[in-house]
N, C-alpha and C. Protein backbone atom coordinates (compact mmCIF):
# COMPACT_ATOMS: atom_id res chain seq x y z
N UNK A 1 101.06 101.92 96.95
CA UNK A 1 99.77 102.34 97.45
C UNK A 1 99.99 103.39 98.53
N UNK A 2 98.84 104.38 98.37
CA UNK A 2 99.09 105.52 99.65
C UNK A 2 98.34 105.20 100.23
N UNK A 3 98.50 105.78 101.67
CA UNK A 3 97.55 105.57 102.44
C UNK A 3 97.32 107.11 103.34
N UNK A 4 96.45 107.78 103.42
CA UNK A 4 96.28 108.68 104.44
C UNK A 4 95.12 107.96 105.69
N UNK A 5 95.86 108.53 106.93
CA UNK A 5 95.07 108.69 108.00
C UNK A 5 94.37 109.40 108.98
N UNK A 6 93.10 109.49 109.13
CA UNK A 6 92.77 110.83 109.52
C UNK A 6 92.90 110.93 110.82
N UNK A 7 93.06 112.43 111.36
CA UNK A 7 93.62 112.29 112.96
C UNK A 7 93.31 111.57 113.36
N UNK A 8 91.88 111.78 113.92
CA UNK A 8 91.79 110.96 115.18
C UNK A 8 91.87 109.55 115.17
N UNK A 9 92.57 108.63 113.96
CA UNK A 9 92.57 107.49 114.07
C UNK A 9 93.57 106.96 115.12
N UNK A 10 93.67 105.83 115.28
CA UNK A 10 94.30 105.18 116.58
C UNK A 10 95.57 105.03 116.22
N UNK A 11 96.45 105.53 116.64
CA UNK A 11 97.96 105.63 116.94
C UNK A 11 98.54 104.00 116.57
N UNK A 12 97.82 103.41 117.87
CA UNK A 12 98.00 101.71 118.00
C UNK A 12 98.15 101.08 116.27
N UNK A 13 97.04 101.50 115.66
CA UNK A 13 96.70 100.98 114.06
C UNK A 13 97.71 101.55 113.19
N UNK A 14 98.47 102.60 113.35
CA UNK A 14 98.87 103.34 111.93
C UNK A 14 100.22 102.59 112.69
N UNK A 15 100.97 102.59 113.79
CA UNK A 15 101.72 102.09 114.49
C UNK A 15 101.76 100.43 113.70
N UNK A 16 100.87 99.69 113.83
CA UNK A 16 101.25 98.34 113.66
C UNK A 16 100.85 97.82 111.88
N UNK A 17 100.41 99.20 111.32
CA UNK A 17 100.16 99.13 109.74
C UNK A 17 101.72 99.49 109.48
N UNK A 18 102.34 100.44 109.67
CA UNK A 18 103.33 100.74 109.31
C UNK A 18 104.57 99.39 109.56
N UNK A 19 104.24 98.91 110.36
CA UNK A 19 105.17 97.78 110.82
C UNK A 19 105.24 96.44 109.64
N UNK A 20 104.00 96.21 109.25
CA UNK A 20 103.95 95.63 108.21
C UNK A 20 104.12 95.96 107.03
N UNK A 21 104.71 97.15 106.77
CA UNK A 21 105.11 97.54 105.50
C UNK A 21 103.98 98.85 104.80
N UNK A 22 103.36 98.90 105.48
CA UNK A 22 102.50 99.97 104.66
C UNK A 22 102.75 101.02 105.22
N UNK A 23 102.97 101.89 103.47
CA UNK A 23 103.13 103.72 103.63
C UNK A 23 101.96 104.11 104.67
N UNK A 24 101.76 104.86 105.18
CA UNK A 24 101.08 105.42 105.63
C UNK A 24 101.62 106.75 105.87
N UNK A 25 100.43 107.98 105.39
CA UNK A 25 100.48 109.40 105.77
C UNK A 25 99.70 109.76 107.36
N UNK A 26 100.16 110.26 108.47
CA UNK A 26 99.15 110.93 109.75
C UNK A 26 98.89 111.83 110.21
N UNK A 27 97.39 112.28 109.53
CA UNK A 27 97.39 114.21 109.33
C UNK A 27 97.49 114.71 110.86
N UNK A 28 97.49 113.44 112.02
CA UNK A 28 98.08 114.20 113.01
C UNK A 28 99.57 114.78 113.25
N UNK A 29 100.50 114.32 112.25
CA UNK A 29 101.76 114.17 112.18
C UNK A 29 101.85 115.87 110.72
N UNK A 30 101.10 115.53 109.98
CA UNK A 30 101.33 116.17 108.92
C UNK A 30 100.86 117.43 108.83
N UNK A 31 99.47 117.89 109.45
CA UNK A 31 98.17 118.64 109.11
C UNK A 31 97.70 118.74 110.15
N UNK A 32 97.77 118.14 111.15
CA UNK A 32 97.18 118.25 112.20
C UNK A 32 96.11 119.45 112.64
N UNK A 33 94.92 119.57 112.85
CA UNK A 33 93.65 120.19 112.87
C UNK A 33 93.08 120.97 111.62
N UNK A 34 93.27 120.17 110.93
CA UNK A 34 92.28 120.70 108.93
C UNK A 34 90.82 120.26 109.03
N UNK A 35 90.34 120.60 108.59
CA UNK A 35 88.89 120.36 108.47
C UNK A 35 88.79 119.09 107.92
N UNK A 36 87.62 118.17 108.28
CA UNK A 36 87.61 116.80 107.08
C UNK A 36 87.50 117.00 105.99
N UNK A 37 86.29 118.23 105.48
CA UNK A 37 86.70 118.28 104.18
C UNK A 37 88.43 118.53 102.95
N UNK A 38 88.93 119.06 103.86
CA UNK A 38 90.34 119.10 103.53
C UNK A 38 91.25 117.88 103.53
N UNK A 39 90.43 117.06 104.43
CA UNK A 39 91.20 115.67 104.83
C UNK A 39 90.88 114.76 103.74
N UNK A 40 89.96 114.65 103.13
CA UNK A 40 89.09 114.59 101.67
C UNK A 40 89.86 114.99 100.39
N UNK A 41 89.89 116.10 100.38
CA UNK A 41 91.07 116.90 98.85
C UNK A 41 91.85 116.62 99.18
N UNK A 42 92.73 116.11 100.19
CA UNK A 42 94.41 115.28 100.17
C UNK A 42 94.45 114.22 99.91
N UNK A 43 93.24 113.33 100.52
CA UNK A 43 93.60 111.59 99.84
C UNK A 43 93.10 111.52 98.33
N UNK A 44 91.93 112.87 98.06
CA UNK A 44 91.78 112.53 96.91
C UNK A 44 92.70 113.51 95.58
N UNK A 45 93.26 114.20 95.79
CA UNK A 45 94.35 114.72 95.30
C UNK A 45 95.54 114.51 95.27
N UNK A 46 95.89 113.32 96.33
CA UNK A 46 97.27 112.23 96.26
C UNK A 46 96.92 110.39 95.74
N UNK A 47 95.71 110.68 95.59
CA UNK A 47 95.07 109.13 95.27
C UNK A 47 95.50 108.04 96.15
N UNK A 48 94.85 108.85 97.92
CA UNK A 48 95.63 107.57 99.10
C UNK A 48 94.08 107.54 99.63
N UNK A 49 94.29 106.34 100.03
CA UNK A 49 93.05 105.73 100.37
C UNK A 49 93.03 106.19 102.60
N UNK A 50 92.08 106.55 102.82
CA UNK A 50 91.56 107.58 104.12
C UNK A 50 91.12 105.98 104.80
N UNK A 51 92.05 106.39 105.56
CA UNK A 51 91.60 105.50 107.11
C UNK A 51 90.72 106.66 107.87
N UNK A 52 89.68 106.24 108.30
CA UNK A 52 89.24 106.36 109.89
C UNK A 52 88.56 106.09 110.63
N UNK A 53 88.22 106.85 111.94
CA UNK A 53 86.98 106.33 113.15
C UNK A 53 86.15 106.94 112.54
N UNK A 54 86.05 108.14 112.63
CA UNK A 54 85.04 109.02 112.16
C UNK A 54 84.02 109.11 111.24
N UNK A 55 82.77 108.60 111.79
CA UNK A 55 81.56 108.78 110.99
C UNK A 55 81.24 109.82 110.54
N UNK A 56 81.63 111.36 110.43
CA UNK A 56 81.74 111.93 109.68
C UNK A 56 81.62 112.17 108.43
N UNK A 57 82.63 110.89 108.37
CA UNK A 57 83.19 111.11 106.92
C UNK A 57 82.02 110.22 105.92
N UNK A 58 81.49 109.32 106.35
CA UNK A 58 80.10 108.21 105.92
C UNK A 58 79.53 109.82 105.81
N UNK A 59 78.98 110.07 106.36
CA UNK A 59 78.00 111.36 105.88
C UNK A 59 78.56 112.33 104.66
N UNK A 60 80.26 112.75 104.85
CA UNK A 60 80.54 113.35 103.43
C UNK A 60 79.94 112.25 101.94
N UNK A 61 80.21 111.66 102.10
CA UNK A 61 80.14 110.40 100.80
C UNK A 61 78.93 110.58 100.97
N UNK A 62 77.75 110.30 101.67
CA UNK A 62 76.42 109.90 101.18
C UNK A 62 75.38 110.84 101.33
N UNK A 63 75.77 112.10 102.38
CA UNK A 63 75.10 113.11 102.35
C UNK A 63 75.36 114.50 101.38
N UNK A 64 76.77 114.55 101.30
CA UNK A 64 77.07 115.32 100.58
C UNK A 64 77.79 114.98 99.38
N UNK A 65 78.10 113.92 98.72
CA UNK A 65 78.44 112.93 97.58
C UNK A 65 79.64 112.99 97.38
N UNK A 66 80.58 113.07 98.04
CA UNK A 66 82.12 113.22 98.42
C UNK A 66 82.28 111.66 97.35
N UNK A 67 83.07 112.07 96.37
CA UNK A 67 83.46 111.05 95.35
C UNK A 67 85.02 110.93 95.10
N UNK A 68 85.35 109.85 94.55
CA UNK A 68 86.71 110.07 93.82
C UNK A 68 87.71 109.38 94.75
N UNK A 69 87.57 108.55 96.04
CA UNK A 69 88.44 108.17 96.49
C UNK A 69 87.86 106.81 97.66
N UNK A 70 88.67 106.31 97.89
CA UNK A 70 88.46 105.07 99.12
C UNK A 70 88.38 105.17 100.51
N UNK A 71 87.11 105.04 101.46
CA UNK A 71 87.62 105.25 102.50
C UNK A 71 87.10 104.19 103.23
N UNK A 72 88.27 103.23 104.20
CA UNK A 72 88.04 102.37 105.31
C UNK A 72 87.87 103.16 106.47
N UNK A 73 86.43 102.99 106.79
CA UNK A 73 86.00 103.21 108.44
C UNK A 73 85.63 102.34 109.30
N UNK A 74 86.49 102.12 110.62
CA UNK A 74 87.30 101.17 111.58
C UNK A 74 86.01 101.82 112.59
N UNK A 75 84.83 100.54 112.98
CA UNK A 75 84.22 100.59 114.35
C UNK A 75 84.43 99.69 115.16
N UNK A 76 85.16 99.83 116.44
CA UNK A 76 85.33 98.52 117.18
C UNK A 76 85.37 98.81 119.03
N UNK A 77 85.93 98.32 119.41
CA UNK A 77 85.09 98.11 121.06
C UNK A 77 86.98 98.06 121.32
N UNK A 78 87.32 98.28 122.67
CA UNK A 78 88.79 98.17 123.15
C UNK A 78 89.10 96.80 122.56
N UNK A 79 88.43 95.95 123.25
CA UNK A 79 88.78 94.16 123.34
C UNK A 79 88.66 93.99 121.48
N UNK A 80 88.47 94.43 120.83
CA UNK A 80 88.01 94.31 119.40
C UNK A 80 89.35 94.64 118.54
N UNK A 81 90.87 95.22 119.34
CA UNK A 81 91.75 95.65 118.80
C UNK A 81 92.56 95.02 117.90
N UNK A 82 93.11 94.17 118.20
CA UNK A 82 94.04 93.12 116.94
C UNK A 82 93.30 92.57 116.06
N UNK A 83 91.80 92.08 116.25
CA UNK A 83 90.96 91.54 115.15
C UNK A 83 90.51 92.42 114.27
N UNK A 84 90.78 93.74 114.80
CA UNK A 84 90.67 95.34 114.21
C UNK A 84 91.99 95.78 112.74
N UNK A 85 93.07 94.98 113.73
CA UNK A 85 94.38 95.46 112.85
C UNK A 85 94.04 94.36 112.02
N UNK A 86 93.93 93.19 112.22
CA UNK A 86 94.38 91.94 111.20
C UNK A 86 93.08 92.11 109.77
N UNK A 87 91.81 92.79 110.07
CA UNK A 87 91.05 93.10 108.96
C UNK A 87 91.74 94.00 108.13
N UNK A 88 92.13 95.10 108.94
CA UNK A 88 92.98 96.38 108.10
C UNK A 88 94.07 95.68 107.26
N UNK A 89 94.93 94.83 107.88
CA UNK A 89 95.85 94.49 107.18
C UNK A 89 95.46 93.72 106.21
N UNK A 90 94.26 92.96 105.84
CA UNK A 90 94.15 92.09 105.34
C UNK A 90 92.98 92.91 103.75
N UNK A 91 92.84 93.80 104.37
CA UNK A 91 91.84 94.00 103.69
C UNK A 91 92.84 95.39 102.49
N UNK A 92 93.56 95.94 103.11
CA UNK A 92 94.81 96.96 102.61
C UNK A 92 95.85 96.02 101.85
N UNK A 93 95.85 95.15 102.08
CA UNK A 93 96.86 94.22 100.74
C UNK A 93 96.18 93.62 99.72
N UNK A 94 94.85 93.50 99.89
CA UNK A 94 93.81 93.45 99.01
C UNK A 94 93.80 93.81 98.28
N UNK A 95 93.61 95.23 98.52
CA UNK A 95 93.69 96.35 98.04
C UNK A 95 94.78 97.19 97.05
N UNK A 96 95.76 96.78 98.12
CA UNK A 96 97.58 97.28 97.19
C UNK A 96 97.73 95.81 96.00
N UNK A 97 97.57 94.45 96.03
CA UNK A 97 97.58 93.55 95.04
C UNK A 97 96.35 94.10 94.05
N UNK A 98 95.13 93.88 94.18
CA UNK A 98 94.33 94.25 92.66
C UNK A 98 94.97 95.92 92.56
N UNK A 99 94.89 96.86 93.18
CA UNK A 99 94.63 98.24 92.53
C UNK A 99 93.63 98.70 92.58
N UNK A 100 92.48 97.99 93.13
CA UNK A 100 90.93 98.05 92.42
C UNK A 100 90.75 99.72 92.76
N UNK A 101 91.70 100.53 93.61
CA UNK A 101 91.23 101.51 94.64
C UNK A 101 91.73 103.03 93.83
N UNK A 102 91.80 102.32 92.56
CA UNK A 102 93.03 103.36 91.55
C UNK A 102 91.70 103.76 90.38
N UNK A 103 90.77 102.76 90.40
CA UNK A 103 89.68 103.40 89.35
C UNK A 103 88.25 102.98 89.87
N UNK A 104 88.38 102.38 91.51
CA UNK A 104 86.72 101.71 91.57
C UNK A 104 87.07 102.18 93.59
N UNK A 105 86.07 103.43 93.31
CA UNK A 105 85.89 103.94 94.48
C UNK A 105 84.65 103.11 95.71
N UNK A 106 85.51 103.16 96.99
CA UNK A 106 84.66 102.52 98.05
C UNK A 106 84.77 102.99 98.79
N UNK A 107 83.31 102.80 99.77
CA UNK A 107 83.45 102.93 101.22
C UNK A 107 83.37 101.36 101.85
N UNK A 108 84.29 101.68 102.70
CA UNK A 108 84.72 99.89 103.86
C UNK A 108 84.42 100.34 104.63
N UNK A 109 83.53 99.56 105.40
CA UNK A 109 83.19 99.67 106.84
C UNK A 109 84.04 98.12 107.82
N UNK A 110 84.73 98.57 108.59
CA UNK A 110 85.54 97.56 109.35
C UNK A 110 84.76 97.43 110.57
N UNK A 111 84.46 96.02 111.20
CA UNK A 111 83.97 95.97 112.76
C UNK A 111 84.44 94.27 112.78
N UNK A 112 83.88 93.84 114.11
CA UNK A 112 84.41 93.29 114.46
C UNK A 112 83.46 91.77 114.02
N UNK A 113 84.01 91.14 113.01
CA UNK A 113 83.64 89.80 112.06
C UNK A 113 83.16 90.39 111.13
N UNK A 114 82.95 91.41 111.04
CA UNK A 114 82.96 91.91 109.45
C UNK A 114 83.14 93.24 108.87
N UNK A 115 83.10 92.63 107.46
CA UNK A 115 84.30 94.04 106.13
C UNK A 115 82.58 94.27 105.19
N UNK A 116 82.54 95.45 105.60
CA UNK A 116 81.11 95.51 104.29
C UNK A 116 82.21 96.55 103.19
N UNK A 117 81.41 96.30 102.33
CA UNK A 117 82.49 97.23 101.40
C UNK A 117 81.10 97.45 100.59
N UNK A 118 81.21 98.59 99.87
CA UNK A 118 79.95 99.96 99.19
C UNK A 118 80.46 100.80 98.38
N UNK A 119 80.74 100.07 96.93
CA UNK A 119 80.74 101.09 95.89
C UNK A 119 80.49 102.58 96.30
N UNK A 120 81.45 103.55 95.65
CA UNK A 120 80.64 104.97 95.78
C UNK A 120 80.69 105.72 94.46
């Protein structure tokens, strides 16, 4: 399973995803200042599923119909941090066991006691 992350996601998260075993790509590491839409044609042109903060990207998908790929978006509060990682992690092996993310596109919304997940 791929995973891209978009900059401004939290260091702390791609840091303690990677620790548990997951690939992860960090367009701050890789790409650093591309447009989102560009951040968009890489996860969906490498078929890696887009971590981020950025509500932004909720508006590509539903305002402008940004299709074809998975994206988990992480809202949480400082004190909200490890209950933050342990959804990600939990919800990203989910994900890497079915596959579902290889032919059945979503948007995840992550916060704190809950995973909404939204066909796209």
């Amino acid at each position: 399973m791929k995973i891209l992350a978009d900059e401004g996601f939290n260091g702390n998260f791609v840091r303690e995803l990677r620790e548990v075993g997951l690939d992860i790509e960090w367009i701050v590491e890789t790409n650093a200042g591309i447009l989102d839409e560009e951040v968009i044609e890489i996860a969906k042109a490498n078929n890696q599923i887009l971590l981020t903060e950025d509500k932004d990207f909720g508006e590509w998908v539903f305002a402008h119909q940004a299709t074809g790929l998975t994206i988990v978006f992480v809202r949480y509060k400082a004190e909200d941090i490890l209950e933050i990682i342990e959804s990600l992690v939990l919800i990203l092996k989910e994900l890497e066991v079915s596959k579902s993310y290889e032919n059945i596109y979503e948007f995840i919304t992550i916060s704190r006691g809950k995973i909404r997940r939204r066909e796209i």
